[in-house]
PDB file of N, CA and C in Angstrom:
ATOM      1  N   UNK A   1      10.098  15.680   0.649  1.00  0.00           N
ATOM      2  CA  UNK A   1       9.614  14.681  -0.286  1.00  0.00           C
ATOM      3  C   UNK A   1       8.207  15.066  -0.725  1.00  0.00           C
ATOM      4  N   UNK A   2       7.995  14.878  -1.967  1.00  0.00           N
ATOM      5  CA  UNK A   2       6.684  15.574  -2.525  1.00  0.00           C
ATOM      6  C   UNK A   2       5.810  14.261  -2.430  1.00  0.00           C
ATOM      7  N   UNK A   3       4.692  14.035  -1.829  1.00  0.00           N
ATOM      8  CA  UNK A   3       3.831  12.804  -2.002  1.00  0.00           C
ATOM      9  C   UNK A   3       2.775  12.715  -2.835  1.00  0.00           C
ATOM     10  N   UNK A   4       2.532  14.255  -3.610  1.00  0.00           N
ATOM     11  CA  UNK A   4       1.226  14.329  -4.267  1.00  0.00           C
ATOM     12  C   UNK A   4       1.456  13.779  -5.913  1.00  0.00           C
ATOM     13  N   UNK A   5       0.192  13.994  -6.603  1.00  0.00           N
ATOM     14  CA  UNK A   5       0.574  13.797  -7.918  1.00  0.00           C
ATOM     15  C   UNK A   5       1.487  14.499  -8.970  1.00  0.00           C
ATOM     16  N   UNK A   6       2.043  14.350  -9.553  1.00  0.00           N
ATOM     17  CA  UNK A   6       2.922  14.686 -10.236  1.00  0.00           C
ATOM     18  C   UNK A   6       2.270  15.645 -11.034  1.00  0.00           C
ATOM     19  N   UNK A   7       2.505  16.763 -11.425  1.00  0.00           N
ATOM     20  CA  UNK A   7       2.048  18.238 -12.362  1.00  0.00           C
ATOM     21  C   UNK A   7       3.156  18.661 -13.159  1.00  0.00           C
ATOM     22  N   UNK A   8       2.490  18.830 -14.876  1.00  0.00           N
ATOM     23  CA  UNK A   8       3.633  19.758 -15.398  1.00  0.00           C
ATOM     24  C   UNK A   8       3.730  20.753 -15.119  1.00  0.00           C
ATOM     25  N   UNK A   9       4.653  21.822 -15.684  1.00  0.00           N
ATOM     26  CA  UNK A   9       4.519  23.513 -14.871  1.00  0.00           C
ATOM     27  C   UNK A   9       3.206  24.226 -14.882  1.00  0.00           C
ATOM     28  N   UNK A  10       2.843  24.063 -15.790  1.00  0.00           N
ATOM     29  CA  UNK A  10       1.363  24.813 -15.798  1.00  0.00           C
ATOM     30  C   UNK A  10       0.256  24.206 -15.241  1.00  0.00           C
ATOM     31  N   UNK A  11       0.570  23.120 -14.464  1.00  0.00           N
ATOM     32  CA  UNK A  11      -0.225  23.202 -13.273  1.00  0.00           C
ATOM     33  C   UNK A  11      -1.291  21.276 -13.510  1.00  0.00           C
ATOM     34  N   UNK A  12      -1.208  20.881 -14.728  1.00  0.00           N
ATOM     35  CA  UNK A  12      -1.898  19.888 -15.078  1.00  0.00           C
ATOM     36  C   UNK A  12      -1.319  18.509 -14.597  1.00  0.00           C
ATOM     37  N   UNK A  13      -2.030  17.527 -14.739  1.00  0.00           N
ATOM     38  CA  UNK A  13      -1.616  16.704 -14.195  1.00  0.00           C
ATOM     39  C   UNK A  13      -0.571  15.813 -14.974  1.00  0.00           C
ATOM     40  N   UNK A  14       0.546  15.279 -15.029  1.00  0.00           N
ATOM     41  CA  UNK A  14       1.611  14.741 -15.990  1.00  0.00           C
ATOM     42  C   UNK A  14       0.790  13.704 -16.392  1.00  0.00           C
ATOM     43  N   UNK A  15       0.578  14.336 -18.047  1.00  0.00           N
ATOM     44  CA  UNK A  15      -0.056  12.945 -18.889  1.00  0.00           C
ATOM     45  C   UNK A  15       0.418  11.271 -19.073  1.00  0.00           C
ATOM     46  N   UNK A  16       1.919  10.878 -18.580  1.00  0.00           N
ATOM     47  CA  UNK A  16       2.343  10.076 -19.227  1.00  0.00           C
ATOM     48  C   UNK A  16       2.326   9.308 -17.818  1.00  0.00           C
ATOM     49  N   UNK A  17       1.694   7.825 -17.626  1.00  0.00           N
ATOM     50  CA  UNK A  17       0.976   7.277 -16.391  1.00  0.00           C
ATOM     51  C   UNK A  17       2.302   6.456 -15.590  1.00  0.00           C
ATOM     52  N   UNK A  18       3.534   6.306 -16.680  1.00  0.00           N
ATOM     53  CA  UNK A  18       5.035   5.782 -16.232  1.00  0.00           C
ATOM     54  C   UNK A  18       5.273   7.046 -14.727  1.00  0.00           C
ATOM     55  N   UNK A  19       4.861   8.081 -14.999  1.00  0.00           N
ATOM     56  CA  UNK A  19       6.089   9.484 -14.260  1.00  0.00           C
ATOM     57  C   UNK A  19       4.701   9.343 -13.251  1.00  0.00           C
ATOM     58  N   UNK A  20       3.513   9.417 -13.213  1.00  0.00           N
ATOM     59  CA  UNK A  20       2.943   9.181 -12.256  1.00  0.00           C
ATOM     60  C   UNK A  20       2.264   8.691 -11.344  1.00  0.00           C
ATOM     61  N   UNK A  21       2.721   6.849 -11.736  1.00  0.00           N
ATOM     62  CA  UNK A  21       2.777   5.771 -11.304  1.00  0.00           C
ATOM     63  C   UNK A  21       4.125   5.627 -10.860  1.00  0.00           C
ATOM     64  N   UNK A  22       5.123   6.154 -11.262  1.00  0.00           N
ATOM     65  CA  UNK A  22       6.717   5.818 -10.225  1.00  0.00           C
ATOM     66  C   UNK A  22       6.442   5.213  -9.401  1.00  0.00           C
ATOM     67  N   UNK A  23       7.436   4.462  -8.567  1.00  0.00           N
ATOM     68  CA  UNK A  23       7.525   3.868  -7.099  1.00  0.00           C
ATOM     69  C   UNK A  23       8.406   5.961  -6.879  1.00  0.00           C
ATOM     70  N   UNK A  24       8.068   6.488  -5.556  1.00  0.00           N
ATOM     71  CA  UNK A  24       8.680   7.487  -5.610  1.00  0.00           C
ATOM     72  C   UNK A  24       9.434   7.544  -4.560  1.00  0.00           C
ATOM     73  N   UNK A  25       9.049   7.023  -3.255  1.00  0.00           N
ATOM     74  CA  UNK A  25       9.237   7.203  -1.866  1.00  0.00           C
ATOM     75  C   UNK A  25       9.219   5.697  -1.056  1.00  0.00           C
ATOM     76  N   UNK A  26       9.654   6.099   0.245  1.00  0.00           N
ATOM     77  CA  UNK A  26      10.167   4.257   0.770  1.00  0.00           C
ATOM     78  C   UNK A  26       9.451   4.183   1.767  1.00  0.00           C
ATOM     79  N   UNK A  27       9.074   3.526   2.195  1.00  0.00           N
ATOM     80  CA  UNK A  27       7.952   3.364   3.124  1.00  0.00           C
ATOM     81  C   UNK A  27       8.441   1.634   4.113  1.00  0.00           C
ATOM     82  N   UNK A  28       8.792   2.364   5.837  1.00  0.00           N
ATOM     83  CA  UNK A  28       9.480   1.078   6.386  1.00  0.00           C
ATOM     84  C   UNK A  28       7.875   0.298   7.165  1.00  0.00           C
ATOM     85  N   UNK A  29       8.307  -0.653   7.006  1.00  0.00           N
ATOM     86  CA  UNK A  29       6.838  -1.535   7.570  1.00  0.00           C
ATOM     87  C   UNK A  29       7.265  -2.190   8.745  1.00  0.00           C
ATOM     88  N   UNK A  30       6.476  -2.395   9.119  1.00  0.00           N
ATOM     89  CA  UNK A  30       6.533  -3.029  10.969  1.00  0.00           C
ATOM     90  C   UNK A  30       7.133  -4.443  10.584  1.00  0.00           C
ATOM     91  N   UNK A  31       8.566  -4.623  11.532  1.00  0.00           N
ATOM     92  CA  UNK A  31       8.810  -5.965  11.494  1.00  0.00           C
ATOM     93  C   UNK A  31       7.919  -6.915  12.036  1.00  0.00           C
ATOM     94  N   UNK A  32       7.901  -8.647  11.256  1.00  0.00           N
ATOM     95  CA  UNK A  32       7.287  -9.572  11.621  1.00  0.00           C
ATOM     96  C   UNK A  32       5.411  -8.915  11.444  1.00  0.00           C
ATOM     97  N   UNK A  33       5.219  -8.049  10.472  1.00  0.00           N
ATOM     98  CA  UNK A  33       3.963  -7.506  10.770  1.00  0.00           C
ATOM     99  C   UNK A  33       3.507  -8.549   9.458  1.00  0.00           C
ATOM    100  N   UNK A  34       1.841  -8.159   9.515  1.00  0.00           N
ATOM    101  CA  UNK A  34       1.586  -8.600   8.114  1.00  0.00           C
ATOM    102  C   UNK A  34       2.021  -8.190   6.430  1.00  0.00           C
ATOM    103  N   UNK A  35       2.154  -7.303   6.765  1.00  0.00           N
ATOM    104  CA  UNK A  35       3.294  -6.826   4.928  1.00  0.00           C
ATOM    105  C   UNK A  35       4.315  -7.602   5.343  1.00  0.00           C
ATOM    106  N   UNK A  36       5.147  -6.801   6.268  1.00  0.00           N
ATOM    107  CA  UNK A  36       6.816  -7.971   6.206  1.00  0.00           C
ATOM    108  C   UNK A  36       6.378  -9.143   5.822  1.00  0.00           C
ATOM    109  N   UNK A  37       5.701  -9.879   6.003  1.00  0.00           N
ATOM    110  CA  UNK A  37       5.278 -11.076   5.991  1.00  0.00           C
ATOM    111  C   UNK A  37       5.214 -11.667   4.601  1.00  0.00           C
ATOM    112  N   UNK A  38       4.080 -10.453   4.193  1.00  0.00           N
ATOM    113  CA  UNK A  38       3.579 -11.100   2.864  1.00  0.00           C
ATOM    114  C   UNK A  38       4.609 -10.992   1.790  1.00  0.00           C
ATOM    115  N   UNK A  39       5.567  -9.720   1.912  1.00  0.00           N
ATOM    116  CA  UNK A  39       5.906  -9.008   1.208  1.00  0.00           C
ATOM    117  C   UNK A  39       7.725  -9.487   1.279  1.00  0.00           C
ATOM    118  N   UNK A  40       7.830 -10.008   2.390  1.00  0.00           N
ATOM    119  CA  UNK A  40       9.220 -10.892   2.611  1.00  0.00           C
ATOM    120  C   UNK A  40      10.680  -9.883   2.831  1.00  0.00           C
ATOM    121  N   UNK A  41       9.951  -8.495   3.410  1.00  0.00           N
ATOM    122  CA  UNK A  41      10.995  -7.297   3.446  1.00  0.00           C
ATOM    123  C   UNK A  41      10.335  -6.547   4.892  1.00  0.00           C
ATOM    124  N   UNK A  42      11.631  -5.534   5.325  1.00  0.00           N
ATOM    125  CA  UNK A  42      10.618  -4.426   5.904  1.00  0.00           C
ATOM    126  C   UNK A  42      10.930  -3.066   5.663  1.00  0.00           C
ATOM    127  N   UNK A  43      11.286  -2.876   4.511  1.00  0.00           N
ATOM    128  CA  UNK A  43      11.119  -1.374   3.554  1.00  0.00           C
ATOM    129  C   UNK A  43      10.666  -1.632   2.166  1.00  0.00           C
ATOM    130  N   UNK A  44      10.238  -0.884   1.500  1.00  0.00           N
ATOM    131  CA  UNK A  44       9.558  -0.864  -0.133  1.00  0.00           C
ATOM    132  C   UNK A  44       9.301   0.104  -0.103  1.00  0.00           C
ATOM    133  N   UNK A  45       9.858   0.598  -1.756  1.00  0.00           N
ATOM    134  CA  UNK A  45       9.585   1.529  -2.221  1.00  0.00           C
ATOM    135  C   UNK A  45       8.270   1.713  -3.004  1.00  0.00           C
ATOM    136  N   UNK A  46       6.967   2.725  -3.154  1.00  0.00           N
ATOM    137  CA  UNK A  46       5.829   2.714  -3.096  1.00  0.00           C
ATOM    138  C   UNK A  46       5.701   4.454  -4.333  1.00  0.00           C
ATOM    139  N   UNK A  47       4.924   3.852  -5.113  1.00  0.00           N
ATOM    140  CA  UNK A  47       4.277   5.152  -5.721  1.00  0.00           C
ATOM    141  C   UNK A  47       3.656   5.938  -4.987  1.00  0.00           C
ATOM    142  N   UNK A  48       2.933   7.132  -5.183  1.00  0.00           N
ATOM    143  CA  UNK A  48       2.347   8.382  -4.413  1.00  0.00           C
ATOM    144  C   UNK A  48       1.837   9.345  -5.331  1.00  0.00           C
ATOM    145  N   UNK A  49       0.332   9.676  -4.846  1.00  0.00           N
ATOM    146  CA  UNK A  49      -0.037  10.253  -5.518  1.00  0.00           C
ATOM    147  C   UNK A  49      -1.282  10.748  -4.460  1.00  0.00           C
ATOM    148  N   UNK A  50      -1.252  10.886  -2.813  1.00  0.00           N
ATOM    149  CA  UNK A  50      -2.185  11.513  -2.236  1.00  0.00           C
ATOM    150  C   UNK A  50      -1.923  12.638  -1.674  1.00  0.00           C
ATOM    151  N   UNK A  51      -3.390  13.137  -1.733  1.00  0.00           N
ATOM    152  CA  UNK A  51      -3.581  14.724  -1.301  1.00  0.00           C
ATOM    153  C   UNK A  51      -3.951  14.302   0.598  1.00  0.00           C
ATOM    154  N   UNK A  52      -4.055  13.563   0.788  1.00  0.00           N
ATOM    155  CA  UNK A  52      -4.757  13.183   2.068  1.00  0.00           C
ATOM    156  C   UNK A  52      -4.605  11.914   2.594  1.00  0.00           C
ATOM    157  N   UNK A  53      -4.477  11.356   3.704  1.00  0.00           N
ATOM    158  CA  UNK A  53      -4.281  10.686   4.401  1.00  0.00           C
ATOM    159  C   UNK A  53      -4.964  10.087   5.999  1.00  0.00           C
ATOM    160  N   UNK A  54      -4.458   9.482   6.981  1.00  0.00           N
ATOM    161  CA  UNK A  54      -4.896   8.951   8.012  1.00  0.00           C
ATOM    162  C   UNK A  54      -4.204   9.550   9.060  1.00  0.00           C
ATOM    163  N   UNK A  55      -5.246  10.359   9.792  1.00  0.00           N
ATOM    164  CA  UNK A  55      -4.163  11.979  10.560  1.00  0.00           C
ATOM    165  C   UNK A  55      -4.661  10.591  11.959  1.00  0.00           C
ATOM    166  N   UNK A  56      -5.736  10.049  12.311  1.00  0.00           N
ATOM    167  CA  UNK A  56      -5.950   9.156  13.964  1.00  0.00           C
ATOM    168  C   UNK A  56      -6.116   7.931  13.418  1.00  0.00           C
ATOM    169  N   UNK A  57      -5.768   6.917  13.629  1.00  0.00           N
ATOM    170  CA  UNK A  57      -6.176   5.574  13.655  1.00  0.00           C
ATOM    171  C   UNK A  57      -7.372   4.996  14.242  1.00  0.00           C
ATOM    172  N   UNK A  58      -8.587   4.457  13.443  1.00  0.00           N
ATOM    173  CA  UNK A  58      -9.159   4.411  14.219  1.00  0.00           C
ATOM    174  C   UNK A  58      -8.659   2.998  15.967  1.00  0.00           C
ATOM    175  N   UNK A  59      -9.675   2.682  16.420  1.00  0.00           N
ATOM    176  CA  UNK A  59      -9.073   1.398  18.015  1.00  0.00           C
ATOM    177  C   UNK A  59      -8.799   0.551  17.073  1.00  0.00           C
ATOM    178  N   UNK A  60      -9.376  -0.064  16.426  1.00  0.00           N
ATOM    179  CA  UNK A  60      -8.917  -1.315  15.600  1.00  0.00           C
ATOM    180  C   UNK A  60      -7.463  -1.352  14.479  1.00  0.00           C
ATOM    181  N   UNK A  61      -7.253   0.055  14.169  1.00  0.00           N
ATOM    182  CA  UNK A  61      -6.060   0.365  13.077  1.00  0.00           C
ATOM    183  C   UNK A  61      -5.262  -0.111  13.586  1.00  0.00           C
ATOM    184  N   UNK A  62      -4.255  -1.165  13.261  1.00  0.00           N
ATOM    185  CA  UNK A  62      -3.238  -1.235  13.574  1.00  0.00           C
ATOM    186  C   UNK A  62      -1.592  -1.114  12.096  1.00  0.00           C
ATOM    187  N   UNK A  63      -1.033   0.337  12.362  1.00  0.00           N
ATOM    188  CA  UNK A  63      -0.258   1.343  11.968  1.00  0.00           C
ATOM    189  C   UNK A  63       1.251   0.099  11.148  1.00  0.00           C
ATOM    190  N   UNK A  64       1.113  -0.437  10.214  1.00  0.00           N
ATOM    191  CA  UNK A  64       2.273  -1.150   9.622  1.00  0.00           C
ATOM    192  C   UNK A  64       2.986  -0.700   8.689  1.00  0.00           C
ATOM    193  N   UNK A  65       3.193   0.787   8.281  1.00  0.00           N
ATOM    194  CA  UNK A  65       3.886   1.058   7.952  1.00  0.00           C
ATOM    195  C   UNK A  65       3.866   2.338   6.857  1.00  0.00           C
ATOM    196  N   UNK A  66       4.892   3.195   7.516  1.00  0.00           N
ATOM    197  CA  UNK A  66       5.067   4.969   7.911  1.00  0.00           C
ATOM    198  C   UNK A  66       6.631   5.105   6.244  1.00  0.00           C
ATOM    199  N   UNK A  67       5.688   6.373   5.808  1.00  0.00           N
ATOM    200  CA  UNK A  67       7.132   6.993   5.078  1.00  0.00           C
ATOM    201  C   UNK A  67       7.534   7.575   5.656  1.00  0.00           C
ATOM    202  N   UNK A  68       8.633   8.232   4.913  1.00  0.00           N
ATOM    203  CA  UNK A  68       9.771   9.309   5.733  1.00  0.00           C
ATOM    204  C   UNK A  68       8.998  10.491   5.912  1.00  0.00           C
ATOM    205  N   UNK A  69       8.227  10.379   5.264  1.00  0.00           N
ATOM    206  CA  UNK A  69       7.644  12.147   6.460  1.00  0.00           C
ATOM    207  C   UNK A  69       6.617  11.924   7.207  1.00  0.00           C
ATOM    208  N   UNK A  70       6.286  10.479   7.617  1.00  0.00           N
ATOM    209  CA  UNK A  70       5.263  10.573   8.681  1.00  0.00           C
ATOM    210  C   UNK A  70       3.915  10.075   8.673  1.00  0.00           C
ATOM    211  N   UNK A  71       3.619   9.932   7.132  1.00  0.00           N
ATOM    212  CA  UNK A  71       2.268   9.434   6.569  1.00  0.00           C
ATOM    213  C   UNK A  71       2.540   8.061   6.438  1.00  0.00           C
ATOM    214  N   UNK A  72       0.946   7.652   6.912  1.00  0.00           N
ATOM    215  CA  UNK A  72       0.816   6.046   7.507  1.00  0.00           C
ATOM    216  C   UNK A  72       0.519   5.451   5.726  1.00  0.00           C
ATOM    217  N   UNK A  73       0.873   4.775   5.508  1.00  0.00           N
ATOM    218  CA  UNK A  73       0.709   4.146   4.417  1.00  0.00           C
ATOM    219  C   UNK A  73       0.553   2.501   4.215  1.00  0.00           C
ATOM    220  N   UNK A  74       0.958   2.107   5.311  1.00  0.00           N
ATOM    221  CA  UNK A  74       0.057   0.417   5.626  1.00  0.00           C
ATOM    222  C   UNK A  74      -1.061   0.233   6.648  1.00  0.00           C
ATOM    223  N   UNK A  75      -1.719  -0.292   6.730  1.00  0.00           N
ATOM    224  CA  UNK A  75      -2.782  -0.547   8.050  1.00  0.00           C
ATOM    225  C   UNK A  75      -3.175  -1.862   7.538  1.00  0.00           C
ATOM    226  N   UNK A  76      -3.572  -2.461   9.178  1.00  0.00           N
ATOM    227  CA  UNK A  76      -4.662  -3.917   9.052  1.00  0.00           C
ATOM    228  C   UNK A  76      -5.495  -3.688   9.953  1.00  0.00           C
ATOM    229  N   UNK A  77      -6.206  -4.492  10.025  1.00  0.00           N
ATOM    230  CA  UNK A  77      -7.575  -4.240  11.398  1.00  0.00           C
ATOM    231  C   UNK A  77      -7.232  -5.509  12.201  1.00  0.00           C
ATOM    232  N   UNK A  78      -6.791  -5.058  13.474  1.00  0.00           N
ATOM    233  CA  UNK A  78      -6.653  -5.761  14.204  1.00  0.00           C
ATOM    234  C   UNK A  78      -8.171  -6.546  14.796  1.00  0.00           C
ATOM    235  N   UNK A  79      -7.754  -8.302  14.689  1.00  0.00           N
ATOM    236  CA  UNK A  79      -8.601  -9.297  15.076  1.00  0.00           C
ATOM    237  C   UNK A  79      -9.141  -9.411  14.228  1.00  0.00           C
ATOM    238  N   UNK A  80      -9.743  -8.751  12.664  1.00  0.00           N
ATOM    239  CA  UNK A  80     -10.532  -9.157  11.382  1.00  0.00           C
ATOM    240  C   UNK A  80     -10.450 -10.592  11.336  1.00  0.00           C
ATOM    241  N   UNK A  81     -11.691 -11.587  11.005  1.00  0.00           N
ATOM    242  CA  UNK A  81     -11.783 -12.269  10.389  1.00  0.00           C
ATOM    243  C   UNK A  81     -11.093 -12.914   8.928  1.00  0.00           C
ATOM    244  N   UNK A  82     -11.092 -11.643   8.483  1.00  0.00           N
ATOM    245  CA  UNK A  82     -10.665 -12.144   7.072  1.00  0.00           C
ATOM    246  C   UNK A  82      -9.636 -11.145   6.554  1.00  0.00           C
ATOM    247  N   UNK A  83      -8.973 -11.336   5.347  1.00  0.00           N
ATOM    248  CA  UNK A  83      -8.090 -10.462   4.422  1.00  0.00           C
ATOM    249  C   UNK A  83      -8.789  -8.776   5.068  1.00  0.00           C
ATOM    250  N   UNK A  84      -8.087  -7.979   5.823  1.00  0.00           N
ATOM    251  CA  UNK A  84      -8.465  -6.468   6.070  1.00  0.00           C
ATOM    252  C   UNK A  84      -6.925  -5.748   6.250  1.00  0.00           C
ATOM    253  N   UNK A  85      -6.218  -5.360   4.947  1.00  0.00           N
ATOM    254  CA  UNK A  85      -5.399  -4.708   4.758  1.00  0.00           C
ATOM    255  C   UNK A  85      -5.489  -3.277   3.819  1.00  0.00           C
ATOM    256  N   UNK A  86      -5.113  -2.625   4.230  1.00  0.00           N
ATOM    257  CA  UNK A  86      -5.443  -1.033   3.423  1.00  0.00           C
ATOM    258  C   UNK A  86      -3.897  -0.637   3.526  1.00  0.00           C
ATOM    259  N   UNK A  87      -3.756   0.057   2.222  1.00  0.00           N
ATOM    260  CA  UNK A  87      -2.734   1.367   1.697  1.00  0.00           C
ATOM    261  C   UNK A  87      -2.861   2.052   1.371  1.00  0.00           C
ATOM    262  N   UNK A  88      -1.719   2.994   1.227  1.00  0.00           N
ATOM    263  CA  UNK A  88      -2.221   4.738   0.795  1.00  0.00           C
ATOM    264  C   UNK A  88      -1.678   4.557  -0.660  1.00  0.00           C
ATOM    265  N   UNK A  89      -1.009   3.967  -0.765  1.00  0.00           N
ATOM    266  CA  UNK A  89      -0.305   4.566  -2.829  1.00  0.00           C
ATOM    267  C   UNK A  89      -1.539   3.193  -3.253  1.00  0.00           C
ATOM    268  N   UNK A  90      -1.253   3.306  -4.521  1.00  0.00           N
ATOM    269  CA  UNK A  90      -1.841   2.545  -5.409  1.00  0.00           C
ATOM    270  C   UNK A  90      -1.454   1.596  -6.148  1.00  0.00           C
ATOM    271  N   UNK A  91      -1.692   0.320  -5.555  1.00  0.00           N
ATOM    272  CA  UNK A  91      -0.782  -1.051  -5.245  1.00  0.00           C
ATOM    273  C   UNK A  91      -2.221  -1.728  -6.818  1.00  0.00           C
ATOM    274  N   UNK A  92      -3.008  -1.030  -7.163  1.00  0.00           N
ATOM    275  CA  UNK A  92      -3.880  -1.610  -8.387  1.00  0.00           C
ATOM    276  C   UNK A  92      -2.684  -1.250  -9.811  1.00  0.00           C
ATOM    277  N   UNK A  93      -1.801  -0.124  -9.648  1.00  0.00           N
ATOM    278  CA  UNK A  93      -1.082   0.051 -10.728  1.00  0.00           C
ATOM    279  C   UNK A  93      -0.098  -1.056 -10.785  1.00  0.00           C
ATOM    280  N   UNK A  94       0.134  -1.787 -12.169  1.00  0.00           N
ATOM    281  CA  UNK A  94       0.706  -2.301 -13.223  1.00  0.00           C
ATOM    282  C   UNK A  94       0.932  -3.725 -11.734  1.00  0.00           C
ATOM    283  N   UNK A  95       0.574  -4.254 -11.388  1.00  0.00           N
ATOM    284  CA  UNK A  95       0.819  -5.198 -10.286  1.00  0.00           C
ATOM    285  C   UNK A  95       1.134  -6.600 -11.221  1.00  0.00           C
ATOM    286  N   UNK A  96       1.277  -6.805 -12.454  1.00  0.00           N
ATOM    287  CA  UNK A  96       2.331  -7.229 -13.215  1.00  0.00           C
ATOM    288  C   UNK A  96       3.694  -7.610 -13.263  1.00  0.00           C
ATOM    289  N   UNK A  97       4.080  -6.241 -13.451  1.00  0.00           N
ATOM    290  CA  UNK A  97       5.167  -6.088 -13.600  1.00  0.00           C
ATOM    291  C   UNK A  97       5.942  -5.569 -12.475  1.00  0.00           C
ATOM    292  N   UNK A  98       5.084  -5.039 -10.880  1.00  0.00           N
ATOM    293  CA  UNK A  98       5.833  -4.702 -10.022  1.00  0.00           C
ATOM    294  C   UNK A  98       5.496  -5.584  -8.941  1.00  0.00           C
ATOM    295  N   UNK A  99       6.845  -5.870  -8.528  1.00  0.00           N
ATOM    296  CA  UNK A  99       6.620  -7.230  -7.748  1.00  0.00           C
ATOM    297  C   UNK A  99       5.737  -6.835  -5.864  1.00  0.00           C
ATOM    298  N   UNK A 100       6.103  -5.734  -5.478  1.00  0.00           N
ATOM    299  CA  UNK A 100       5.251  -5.397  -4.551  1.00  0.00           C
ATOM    300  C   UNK A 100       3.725  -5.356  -4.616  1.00  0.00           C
ATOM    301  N   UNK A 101       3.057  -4.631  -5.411  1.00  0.00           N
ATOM    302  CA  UNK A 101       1.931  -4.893  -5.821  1.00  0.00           C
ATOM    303  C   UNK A 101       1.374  -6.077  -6.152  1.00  0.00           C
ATOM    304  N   UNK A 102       2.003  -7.213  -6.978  1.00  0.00           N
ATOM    305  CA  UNK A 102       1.884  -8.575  -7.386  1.00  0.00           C
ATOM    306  C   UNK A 102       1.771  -9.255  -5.984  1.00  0.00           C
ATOM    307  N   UNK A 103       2.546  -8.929  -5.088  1.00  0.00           N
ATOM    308  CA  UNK A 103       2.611 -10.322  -3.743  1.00  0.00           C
ATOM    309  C   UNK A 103       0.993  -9.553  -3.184  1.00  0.00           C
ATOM    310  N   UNK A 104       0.892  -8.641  -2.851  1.00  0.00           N
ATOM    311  CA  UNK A 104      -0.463  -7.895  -2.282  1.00  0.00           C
ATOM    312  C   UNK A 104      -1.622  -8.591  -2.589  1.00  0.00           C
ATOM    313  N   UNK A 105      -1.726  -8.366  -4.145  1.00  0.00           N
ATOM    314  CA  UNK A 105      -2.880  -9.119  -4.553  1.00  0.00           C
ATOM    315  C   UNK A 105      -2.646 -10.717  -4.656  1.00  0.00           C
ATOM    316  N   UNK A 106      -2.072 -11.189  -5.111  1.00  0.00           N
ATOM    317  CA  UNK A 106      -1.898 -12.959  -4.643  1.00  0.00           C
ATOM    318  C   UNK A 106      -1.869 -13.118  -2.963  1.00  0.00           C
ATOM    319  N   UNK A 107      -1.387 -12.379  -2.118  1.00  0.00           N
ATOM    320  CA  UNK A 107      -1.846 -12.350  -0.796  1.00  0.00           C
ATOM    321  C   UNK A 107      -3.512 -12.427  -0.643  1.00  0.00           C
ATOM    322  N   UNK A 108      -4.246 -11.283  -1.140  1.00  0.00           N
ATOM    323  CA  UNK A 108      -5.688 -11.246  -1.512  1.00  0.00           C
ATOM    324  C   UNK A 108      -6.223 -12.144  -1.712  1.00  0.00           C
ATOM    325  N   UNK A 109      -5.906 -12.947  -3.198  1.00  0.00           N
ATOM    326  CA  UNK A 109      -6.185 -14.281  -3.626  1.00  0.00           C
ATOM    327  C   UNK A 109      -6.231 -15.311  -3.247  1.00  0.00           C
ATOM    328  N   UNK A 110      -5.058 -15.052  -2.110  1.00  0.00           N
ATOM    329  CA  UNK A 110      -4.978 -16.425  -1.430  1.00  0.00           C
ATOM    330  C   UNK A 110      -6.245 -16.814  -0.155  1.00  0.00           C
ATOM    331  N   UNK A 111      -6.574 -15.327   0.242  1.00  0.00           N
ATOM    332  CA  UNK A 111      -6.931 -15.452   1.227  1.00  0.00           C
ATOM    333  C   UNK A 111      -9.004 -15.354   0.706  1.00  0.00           C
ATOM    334  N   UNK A 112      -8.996 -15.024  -0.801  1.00  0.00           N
ATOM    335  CA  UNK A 112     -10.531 -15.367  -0.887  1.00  0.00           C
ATOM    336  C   UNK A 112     -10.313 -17.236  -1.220  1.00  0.00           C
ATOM    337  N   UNK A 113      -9.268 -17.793  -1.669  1.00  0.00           N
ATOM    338  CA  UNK A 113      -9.337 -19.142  -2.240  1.00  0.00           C
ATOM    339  C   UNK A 113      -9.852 -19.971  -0.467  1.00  0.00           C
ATOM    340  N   UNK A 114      -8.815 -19.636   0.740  1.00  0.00           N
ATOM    341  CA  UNK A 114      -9.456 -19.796   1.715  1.00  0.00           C
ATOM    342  C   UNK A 114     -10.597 -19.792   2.251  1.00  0.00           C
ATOM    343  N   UNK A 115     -11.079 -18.652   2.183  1.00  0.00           N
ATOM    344  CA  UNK A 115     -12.292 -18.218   2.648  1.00  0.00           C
ATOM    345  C   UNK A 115     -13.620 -19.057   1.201  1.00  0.00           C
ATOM    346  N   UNK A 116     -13.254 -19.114   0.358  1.00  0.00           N
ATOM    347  CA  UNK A 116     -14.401 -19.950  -0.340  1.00  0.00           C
ATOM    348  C   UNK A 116     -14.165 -21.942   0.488  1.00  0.00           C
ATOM    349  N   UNK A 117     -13.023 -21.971   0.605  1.00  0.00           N
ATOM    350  CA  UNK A 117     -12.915 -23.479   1.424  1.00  0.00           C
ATOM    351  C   UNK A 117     -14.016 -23.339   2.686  1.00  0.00           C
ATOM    352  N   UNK A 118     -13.340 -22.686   3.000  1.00  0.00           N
ATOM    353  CA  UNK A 118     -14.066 -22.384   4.524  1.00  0.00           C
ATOM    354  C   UNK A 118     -15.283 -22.602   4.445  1.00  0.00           C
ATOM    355  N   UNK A 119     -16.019 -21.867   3.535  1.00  0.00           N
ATOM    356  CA  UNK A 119     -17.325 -21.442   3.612  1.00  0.00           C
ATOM    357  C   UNK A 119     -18.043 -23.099   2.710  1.00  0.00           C
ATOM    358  N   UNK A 120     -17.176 -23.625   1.969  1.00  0.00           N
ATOM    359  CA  UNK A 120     -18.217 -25.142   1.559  1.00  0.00           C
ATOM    360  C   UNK A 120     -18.354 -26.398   2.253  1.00  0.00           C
TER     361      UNK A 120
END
């Protein structure tokens, strides 16, 4: 499975942002974790477009969810205070129209609308 960005033959990067924004690859997430959760599944399919990744976790990483070749592509920080979720693809593309990306950030949202309660 190729995880990097998409290139025409001569080596450039594919101009057209549909072919390299794809969802490309499936990525299973930790049951009962926080994605399953938010996300109401525990596989999704995920765009890709990195050269690099998360080879150790740091003590606090806690690992929610691995593609098929091995690269960690969900994390939360275990015990955070607040919203601390990280991914590897790019969940900012078209989050509109793709419903994985869409629950992520309204997850986000929900959790600054909280945190402004909290704090008045």
């Amino acid at each position: 499975m190729n995880h990097r960005m998409p290139r025409l033959e001569n080596g450039e990067i594919h101009p057209d942002p549909t072919v390299v924004f794809a969802d490309r690859h499936d990525v299973d997430l930790t049951p009962g974790g926080a994605f399953a959760k938010i996300l109401g599944c525990e596989k999704i399919r995920v765009n890709s477009l990195h050269g690099q990744g998360i080879l150790e976790p740091g003590k606090r990483v806690l690992i929610e969810g691995i593609a098929e070749d091995g690269t960690i592509e969900a994390i939360r920080i275990s015990e955070a205070p607040t919203f601390a979720l990280g991914v590897q693809w790019h969940a900012e593309y078209d989050p509109q129209h793709n419903p994985i990306n869409r629950k992520l950030f309204e997850a986000f949202g929900e959790a600054l609308v909280m945190r402004q309660k909290a704090a008045a």
